[in-house]
Every structure is written in structure tokens, then in C-alpha cells.
N, C-alpha and C. Protein backbone atom coordinates (compact mmCIF):
# COMPACT_ATOMS: atom_id res chain seq x y z
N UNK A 1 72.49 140.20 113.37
CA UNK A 1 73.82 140.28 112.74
C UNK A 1 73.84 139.39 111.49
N UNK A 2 74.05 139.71 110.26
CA UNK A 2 74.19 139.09 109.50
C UNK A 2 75.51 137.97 109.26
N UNK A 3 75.60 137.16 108.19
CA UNK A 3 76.06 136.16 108.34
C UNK A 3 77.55 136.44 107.80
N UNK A 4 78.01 137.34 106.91
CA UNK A 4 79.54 137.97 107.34
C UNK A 4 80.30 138.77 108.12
N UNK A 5 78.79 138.89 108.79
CA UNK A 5 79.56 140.04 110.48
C UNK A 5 80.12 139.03 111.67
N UNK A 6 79.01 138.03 111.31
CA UNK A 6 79.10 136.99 112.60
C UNK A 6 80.59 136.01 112.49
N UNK A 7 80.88 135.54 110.82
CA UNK A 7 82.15 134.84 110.61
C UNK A 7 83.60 136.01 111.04
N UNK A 8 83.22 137.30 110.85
CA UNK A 8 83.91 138.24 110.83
C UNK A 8 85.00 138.12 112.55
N UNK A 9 83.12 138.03 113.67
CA UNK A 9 83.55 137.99 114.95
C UNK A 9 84.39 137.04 115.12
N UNK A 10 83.60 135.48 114.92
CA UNK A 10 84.24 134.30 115.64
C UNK A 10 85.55 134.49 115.10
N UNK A 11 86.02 134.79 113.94
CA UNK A 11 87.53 134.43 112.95
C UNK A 11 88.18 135.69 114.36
N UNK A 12 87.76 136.89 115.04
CA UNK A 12 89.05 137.42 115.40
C UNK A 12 88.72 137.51 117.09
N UNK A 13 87.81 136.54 117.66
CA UNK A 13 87.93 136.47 119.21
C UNK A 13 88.69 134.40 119.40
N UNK A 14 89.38 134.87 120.04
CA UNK A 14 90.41 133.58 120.24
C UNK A 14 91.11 133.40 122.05
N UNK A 15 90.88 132.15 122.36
CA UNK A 15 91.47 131.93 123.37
C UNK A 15 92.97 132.59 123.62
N UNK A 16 93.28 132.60 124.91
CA UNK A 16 94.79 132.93 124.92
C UNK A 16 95.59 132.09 125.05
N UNK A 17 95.09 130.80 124.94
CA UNK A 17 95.74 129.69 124.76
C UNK A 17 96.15 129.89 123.12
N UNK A 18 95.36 129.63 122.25
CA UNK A 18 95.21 130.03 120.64
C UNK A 18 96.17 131.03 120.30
N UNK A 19 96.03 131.82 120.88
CA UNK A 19 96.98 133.24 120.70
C UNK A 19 98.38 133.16 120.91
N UNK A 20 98.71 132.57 122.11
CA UNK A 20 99.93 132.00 123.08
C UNK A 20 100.85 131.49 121.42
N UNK A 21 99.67 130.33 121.03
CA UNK A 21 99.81 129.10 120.32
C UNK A 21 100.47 129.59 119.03
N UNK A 22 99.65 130.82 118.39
CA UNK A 22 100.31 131.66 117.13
C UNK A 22 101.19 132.25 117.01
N UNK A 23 101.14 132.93 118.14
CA UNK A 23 102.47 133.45 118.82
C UNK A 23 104.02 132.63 118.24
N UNK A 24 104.19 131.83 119.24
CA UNK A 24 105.03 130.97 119.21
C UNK A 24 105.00 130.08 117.95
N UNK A 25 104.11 129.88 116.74
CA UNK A 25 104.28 129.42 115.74
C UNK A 25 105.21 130.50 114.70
N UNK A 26 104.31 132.09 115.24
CA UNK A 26 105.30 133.33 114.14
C UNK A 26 106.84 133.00 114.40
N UNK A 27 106.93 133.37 115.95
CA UNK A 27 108.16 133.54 116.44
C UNK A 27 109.10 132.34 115.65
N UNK A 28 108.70 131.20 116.10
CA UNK A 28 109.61 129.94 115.93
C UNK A 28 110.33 130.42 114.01
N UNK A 29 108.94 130.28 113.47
CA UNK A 29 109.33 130.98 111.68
C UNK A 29 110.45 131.86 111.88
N UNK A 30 110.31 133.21 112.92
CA UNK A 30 111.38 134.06 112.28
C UNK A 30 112.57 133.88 112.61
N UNK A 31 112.15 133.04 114.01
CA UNK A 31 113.72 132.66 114.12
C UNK A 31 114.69 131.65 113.39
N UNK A 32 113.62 130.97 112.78
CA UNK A 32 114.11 129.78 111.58
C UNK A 32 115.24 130.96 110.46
N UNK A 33 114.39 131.86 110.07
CA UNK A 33 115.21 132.69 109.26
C UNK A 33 116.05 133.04 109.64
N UNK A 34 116.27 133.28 111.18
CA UNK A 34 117.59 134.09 111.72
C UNK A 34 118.58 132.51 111.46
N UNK A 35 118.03 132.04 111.75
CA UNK A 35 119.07 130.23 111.61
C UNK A 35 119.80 130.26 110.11
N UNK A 36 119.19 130.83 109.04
CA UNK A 36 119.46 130.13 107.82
C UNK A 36 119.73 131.27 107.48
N UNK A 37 120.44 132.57 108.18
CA UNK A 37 121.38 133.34 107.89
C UNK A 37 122.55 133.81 107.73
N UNK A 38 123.36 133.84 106.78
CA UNK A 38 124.89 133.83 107.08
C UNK A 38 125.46 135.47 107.22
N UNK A 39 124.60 136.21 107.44
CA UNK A 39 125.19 137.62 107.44
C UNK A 39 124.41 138.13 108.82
N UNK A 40 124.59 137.25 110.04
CA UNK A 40 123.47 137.85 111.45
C UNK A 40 124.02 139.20 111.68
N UNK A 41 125.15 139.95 111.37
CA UNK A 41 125.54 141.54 111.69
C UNK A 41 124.28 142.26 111.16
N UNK A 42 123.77 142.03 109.58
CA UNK A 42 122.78 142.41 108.94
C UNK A 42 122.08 141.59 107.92
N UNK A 43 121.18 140.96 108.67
CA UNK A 43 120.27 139.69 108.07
C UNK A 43 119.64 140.36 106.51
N UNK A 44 119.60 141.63 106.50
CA UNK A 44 118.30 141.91 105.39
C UNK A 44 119.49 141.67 104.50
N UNK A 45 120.74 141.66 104.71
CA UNK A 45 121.36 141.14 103.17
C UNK A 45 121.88 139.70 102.59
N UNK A 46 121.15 138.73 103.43
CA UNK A 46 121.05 137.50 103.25
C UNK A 46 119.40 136.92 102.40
N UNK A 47 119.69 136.53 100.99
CA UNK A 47 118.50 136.43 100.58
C UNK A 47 117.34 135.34 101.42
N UNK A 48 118.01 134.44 102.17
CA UNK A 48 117.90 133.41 102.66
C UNK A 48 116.75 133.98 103.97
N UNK A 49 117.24 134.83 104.74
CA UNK A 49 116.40 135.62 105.76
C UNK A 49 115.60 136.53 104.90
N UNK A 50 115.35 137.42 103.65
CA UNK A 50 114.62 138.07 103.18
C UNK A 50 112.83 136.59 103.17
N UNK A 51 113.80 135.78 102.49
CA UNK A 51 112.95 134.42 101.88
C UNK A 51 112.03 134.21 103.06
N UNK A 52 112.78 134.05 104.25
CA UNK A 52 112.19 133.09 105.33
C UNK A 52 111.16 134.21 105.99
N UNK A 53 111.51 135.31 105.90
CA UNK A 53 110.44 136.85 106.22
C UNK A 53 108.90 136.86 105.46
N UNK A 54 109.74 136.64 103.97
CA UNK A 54 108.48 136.83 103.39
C UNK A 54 107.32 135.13 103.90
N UNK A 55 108.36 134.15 104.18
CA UNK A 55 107.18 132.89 104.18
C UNK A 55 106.40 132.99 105.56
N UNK A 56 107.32 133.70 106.73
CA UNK A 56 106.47 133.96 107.76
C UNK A 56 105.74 134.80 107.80
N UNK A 57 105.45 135.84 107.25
CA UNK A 57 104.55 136.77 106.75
C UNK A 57 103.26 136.34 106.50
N UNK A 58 103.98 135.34 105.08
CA UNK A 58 102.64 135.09 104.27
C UNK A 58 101.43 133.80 105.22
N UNK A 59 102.69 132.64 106.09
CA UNK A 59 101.54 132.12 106.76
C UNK A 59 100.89 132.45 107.83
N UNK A 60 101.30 133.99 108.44
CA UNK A 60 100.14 134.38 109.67
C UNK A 60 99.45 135.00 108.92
N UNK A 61 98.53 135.12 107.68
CA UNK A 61 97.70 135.59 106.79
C UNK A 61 96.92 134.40 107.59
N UNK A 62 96.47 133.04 107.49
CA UNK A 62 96.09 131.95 107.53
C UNK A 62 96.26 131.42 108.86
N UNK A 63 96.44 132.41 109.88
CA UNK A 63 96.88 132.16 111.17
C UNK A 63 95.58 133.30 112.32
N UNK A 64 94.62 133.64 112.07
CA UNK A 64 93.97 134.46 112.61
C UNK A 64 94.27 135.02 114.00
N UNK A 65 94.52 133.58 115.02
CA UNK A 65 95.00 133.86 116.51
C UNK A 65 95.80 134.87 116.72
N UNK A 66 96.57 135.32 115.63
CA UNK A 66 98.07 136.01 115.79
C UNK A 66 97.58 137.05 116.51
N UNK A 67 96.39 137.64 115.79
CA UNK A 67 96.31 138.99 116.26
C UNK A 67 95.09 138.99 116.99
N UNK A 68 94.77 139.61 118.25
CA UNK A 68 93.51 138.90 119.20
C UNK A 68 92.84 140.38 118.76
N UNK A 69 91.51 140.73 119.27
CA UNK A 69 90.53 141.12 118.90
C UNK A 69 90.63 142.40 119.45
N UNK A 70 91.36 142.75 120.38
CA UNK A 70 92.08 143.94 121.09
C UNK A 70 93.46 144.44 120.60
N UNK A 71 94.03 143.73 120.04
CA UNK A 71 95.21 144.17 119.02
C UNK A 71 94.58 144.66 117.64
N UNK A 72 93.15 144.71 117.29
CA UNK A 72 92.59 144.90 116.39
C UNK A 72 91.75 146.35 116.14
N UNK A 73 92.42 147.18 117.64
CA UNK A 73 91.73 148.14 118.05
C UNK A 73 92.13 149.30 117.56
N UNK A 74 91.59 150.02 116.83
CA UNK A 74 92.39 151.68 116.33
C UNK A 74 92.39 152.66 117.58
N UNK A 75 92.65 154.06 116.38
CA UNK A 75 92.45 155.38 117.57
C UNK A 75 92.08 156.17 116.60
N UNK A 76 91.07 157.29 116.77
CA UNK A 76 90.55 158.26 116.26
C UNK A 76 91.67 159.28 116.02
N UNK A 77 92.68 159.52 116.40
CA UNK A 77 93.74 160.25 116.28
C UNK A 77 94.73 159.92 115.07
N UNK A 78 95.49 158.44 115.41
CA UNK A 78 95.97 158.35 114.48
C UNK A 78 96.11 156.95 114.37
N UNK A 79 97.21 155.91 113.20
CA UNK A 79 97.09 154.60 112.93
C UNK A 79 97.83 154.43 114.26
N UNK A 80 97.22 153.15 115.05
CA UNK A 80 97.90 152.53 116.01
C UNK A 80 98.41 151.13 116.44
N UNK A 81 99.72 151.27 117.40
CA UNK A 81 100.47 150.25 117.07
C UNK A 81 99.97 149.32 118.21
N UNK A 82 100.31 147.93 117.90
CA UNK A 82 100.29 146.81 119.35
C UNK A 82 101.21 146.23 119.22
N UNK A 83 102.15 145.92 119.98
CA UNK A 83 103.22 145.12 120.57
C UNK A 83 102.72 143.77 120.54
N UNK A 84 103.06 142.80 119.86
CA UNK A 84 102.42 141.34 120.27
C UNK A 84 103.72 140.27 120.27
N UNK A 85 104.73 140.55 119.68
CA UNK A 85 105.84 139.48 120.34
C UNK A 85 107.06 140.58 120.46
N UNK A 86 108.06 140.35 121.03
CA UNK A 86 109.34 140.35 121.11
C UNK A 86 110.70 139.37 121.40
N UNK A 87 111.40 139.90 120.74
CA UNK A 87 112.43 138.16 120.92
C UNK A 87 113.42 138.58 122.12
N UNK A 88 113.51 137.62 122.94
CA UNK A 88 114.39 137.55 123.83
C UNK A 88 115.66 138.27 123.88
N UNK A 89 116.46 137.75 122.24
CA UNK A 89 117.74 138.08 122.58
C UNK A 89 117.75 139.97 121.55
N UNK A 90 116.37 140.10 121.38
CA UNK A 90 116.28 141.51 120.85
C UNK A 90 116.68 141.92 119.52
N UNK A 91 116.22 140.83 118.53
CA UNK A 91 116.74 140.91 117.17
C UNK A 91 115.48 141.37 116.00
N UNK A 92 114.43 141.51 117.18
CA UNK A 92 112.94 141.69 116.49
C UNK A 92 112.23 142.32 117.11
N UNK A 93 111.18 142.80 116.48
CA UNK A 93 109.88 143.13 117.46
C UNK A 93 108.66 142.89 116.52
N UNK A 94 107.04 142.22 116.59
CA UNK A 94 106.36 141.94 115.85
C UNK A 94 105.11 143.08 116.46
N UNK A 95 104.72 143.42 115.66
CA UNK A 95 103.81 144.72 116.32
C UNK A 95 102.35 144.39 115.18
N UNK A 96 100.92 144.86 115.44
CA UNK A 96 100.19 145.07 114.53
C UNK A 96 99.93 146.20 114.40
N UNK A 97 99.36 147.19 113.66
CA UNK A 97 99.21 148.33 113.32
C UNK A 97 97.47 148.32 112.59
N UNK A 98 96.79 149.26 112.94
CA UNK A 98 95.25 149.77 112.79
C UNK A 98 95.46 150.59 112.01
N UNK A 99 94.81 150.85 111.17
CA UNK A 99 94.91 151.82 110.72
C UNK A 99 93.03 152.40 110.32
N UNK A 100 92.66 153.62 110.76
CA UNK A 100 91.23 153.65 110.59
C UNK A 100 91.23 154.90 108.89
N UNK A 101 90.22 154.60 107.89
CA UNK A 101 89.88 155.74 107.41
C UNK A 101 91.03 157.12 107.45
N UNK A 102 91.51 157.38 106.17
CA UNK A 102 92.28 158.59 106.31
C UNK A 102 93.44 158.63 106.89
N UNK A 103 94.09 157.46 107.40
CA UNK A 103 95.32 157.29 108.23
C UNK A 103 96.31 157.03 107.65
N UNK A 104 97.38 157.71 108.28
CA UNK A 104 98.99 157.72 106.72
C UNK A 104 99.94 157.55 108.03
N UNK A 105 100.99 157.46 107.86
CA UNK A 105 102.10 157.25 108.40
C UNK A 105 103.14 158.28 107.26
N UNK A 106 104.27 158.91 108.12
CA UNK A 106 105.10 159.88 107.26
C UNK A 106 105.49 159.31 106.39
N UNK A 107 106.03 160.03 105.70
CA UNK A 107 106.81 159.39 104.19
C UNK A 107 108.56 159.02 105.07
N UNK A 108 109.17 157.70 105.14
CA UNK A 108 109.82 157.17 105.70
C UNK A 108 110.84 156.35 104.97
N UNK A 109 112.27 156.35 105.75
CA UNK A 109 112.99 155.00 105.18
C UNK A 109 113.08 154.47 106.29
N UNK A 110 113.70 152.96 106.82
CA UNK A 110 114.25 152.37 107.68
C UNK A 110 115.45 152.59 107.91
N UNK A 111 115.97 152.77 109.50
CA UNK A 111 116.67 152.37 110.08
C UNK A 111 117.40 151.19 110.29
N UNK A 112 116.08 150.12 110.00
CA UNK A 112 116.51 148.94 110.30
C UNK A 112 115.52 148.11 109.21
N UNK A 113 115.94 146.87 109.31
CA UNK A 113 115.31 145.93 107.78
C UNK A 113 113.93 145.83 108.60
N UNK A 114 112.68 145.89 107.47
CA UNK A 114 111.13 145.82 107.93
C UNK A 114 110.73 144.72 106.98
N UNK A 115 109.65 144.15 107.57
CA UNK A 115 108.72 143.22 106.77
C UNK A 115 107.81 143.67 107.55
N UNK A 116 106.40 143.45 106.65
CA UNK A 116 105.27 143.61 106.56
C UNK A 116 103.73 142.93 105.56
N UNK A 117 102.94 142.66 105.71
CA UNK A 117 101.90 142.22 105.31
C UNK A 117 100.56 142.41 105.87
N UNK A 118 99.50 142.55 104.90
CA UNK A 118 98.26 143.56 105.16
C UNK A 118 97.27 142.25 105.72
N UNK A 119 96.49 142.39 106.73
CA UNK A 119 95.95 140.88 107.58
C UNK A 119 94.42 141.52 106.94
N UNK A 120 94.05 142.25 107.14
CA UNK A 120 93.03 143.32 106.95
C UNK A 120 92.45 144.30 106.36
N UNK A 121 91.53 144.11 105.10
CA UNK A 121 91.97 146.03 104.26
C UNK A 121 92.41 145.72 103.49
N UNK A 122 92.58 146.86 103.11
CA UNK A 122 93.66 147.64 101.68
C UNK A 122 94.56 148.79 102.60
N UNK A 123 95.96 148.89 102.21
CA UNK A 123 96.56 150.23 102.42
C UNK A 123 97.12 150.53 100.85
N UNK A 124 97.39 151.69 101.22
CA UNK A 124 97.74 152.58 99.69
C UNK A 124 99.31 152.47 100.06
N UNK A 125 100.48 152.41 99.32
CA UNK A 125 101.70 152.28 99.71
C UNK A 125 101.92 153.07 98.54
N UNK A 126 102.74 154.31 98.78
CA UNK A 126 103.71 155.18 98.22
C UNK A 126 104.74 155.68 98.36
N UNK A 127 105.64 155.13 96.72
CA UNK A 127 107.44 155.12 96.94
C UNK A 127 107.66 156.22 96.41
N UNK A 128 108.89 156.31 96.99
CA UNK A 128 109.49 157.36 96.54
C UNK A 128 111.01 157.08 96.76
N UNK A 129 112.02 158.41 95.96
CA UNK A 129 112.83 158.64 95.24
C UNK A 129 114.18 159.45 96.52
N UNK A 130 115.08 159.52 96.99
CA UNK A 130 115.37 160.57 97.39
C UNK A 130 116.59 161.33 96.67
N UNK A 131 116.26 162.67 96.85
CA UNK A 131 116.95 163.39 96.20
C UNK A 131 118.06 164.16 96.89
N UNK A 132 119.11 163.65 96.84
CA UNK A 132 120.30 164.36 98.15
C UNK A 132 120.49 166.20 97.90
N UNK A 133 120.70 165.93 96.05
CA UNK A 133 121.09 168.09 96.31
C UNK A 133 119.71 168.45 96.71
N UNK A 134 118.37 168.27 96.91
CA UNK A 134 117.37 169.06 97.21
C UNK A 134 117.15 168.47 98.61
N UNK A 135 117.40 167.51 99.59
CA UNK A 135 117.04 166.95 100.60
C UNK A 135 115.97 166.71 101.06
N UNK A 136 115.10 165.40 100.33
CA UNK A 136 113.74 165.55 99.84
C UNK A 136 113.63 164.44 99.34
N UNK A 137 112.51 163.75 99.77
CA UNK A 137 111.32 162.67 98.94
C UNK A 137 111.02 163.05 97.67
N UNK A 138 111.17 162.17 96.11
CA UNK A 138 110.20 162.55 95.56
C UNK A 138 109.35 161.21 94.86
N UNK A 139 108.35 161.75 94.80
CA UNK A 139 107.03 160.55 94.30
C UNK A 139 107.78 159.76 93.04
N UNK A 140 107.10 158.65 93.54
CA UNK A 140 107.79 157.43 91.97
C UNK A 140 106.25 157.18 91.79
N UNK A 141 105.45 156.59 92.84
CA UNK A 141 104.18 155.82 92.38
C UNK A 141 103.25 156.01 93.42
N UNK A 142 102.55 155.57 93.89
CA UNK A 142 101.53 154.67 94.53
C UNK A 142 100.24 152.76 93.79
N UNK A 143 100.43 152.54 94.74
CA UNK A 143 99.89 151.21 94.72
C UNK A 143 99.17 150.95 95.69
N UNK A 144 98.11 150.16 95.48
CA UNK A 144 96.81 149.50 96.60
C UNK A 144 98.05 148.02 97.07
N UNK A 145 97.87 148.03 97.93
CA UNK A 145 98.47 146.72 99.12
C UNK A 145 97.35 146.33 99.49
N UNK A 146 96.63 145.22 98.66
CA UNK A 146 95.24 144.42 99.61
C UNK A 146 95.86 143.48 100.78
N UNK A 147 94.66 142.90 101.23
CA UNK A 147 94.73 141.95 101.95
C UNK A 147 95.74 140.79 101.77
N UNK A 148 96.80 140.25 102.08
CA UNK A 148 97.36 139.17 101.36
C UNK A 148 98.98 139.99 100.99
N UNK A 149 99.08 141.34 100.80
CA UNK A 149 100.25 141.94 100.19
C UNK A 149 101.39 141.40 101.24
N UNK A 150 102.22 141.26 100.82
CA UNK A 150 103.72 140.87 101.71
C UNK A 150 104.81 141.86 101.42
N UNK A 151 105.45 142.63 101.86
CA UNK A 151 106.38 143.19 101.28
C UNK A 151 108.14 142.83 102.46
N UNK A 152 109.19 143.03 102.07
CA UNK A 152 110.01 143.11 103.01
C UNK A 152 111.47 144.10 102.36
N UNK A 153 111.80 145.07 103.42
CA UNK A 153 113.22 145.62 102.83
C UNK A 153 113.86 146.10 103.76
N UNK A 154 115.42 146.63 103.52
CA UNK A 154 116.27 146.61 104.10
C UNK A 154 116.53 148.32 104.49
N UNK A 155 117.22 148.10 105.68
CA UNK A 155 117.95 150.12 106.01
C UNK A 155 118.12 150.77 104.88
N UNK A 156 117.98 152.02 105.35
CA UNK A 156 118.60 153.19 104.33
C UNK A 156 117.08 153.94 103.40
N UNK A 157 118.00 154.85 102.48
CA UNK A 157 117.05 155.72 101.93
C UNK A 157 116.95 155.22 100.36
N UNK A 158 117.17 153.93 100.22
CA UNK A 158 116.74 153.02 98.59
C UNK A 158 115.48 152.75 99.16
N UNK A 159 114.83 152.71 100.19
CA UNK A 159 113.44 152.04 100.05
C UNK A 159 112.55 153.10 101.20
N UNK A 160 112.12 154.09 100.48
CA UNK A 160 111.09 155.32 101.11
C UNK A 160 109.68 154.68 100.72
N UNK A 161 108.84 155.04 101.68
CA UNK A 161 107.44 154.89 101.43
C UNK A 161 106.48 155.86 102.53
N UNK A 162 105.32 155.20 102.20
CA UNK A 162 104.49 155.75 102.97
C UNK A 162 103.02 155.18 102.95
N UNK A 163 102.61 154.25 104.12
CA UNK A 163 101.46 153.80 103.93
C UNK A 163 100.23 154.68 104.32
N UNK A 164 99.15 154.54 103.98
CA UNK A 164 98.24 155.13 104.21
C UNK A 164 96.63 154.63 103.84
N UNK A 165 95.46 154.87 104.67
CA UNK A 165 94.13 153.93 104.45
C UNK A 165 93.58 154.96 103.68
N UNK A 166 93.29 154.69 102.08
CA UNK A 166 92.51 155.86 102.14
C UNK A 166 90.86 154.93 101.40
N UNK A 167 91.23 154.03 101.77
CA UNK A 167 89.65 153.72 101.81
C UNK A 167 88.30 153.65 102.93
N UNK A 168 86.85 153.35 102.95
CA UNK A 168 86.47 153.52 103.82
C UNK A 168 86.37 152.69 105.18
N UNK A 169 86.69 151.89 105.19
CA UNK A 169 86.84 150.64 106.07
C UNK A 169 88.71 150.19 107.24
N UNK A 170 88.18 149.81 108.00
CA UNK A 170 89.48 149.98 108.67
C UNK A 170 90.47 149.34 108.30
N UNK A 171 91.65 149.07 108.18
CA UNK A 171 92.87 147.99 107.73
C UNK A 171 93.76 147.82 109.33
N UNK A 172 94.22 146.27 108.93
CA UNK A 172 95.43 145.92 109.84
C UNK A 172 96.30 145.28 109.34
N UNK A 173 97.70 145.69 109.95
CA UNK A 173 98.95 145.21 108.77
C UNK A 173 99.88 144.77 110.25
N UNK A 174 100.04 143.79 110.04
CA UNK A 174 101.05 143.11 110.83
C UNK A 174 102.54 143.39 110.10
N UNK A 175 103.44 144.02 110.82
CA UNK A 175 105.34 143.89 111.04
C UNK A 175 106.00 143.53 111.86
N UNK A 176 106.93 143.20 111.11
CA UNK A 176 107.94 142.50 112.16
C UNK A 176 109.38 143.69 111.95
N UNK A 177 109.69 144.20 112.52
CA UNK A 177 110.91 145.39 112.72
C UNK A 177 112.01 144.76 113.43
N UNK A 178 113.29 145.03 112.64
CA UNK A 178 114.49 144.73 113.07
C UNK A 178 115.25 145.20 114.69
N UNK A 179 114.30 145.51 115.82
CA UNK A 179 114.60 146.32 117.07
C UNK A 179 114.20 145.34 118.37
N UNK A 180 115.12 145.91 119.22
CA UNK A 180 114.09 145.46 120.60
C UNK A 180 112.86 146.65 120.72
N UNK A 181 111.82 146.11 121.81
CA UNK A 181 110.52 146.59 121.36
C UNK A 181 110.91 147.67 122.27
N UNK A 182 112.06 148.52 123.18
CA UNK A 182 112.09 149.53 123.49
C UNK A 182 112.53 150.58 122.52
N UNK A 183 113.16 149.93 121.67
CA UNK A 183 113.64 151.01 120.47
C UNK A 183 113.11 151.11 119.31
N UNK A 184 111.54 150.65 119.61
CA UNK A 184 110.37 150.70 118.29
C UNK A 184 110.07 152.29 117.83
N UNK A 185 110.18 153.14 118.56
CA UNK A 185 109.71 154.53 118.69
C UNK A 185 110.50 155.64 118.03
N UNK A 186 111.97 154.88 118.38
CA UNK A 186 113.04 155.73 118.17
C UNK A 186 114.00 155.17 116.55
N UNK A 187 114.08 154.01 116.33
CA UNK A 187 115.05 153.22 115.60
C UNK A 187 114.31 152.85 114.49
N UNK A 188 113.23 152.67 114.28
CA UNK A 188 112.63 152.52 113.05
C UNK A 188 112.61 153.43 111.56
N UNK A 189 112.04 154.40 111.72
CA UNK A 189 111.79 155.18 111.07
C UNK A 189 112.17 155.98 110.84
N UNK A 190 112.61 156.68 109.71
CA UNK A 190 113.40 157.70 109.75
C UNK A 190 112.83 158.58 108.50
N UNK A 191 112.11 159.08 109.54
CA UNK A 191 110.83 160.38 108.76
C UNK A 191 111.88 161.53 107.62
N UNK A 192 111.25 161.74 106.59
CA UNK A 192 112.13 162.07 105.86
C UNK A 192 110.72 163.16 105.10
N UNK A 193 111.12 164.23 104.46
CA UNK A 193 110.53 165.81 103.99
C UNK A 193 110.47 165.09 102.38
N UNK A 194 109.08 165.80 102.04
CA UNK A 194 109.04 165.65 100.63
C UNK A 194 109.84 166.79 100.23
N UNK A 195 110.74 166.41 99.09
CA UNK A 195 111.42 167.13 98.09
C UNK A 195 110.95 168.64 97.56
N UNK A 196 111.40 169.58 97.99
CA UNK A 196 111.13 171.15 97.85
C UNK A 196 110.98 171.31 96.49
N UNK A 197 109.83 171.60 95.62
CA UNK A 197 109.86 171.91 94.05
C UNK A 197 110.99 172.72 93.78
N UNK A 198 111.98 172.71 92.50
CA UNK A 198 112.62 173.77 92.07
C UNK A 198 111.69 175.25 91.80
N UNK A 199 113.01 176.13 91.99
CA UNK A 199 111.87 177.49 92.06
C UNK A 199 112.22 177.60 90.41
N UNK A 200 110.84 178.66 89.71
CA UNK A 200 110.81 178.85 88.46
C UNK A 200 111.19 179.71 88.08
N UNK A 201 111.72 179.83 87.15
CA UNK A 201 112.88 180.71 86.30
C UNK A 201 112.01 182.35 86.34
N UNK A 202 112.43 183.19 86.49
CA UNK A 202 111.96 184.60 86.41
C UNK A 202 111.35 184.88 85.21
């Protein structure tokens, strides 16, 4: 094994003590943000909780334990999720996400306010536009999200995207979603149709 496969291993096999330990360092962060919020009905419109999202984000970059070596696991099918914290009183859920080669997630808005940051990889992130008289996504851009990217935003259809790996190597992107972790499936996402071309004039 060469000598960046081997730093590769030790950096993502960790005690569950270690893990326990990161755990409870994320958590404590996000709940700091929920503290230094004055709008708890809907935190994503307190810049103060946007702030404290993005700083907990950015230090489980520098936190390896967070995510153990089995939360690091894809699926040949499609990008897959792991459950790794949930908050008690159900104001969060922190999940990691795999994503292998070729893997996209629909073109989406939130339900609920998301943060996110890439632990692993590159993902491709593409925004888009929505268009109410055609009922429809339409493309603004795409952008590479390396390793290190942080992003965070709020409900509704101002912030559509769509991540996707399209490089050759696997990626992992740690989020934290505004839900209890039973309503991760249902309350998140809100899959949305790319925009129908206008038809052309005769």
C-alpha cells in the first residue's frame, strides 16, 4: 500500500470513543447556533444561525472522527445516505451522503433550511431558476464544490439545485437538515421537473 492510501486509512478508521467524541463536538456547535437565534419558528432567517451553520460545517472538515469508515460506504445504485446524529428535541438531523461516480440527486428545493459541506471529492452543484407560468427548473449554472465547499440555505423555490459526482473518484458531503431524522425522506426535498422548452413557432 502506498504511502497516501495508508494516511488515507488511518485518517477514516476511528475509535467509537473518537466518534462519540465528534459527535458531540458537531452537535454542541449546532446547537450553539440554535442559542444565538432570535427567529427559532425559522432559524434560516436569522443571519446569526446561517453564521453559526456555516462555522460548524467548516470545523468538521478538520474533525475526521465525524464520519467513521462505514458511514463512508456508497451503493452501486445510487448516492447514499447515513444518519449520524439527531437532536433530541428534533430541530435537526446530521446525515453523510456517498456519493460514487455518476451519482446526481434530483434537481430540488428545500422544504426546510439545509447546510452542507463536501468532507471528500468534488461534487458538481447545479442552480437553477424556477419558472411558475411553465412549472419548471431552469439552468442558471453549474459549479465544481471541492473538498472544503460550505454552502447553507433556506425553504422554498429561491434556492434549486442539484448535486451530482461527475468525476471519477468517490465524494462525501456531510448535512445537517432542518427535520427529525423520521421526516428525512419525506420533508426535505422537494423534487421539482426541469422547465418544458417553449414550443417553436410554425
Amino acid at each position: 500500500m502506498n504511502a497516501p492510501a495508508e494516511l488515507a486509512l488511518l485518517s477514516a478508521v476511528h475509535t467509537a470513543e473518537q466518534h462519540a467524541a465528534a459527535v458531540a463536538r458537531f452537535t454542541a456547535a449546532l446547537d450553539a447556533a440554535f442559542d444565538a437565534c432570535a427567529t427559532p419558528g425559522d432559524p434560516s432567517r436569522c443571519a446569526r444561525f446561517a453564521r453559526g451553520m456555516r462555522e460548524a460545517l467548516t470545523r468538521a472538515l478538520a474533525d475526521p472522527a465525524l464520519v467513521t469508515s462505514a458511514q463512508r460506504e456508497g451503493s452501486a445504485d445510487t448516492y447514499r445516505r447515513h444518519i449520524i446524529a439527531t437532536d433530541t428535541r428534533g430541530r435537526y438531523t446530521v446525515a453523510a451522503l456517498v456519493w460514487q461516480p455518476g451519482q446526481a440527486s434530483p434537481i430540488h428545493a428545500h422544504q426546510t433550511w439545509c447546510g452542507y459541506t463536501v468532507l471528500d471529492g468534488t461534487l458538481t452543484e447545479t442552480l437553477y431558476t424556477w419558472d411558475e407560468a411553465r412549472q419548471g427548473a431552469d439552468v442558471v449554472r453549474s459549479h465544481p464544490r471541492a473538498s472544503g465547499a460550505v454552502s447553507f440555505g433556506g425553504r422554498g423555490r429561491t434556492s434549486i439545485h442539484r448535486l451530482s459526482n461527475g468525476s471519477d473518484a468517490q465524494a462525501v458531503s456531510l448535512h445537517v437538515y432542518g427535520v427529525a431524522a423520521e421526516h428525512i425522506c419525506t420533508q426535505v426535498n422537494d423534487v421539482l421537473p426541469l422547465a418544458c422548452k417553449p414550443a417553436l413557432a410554425p
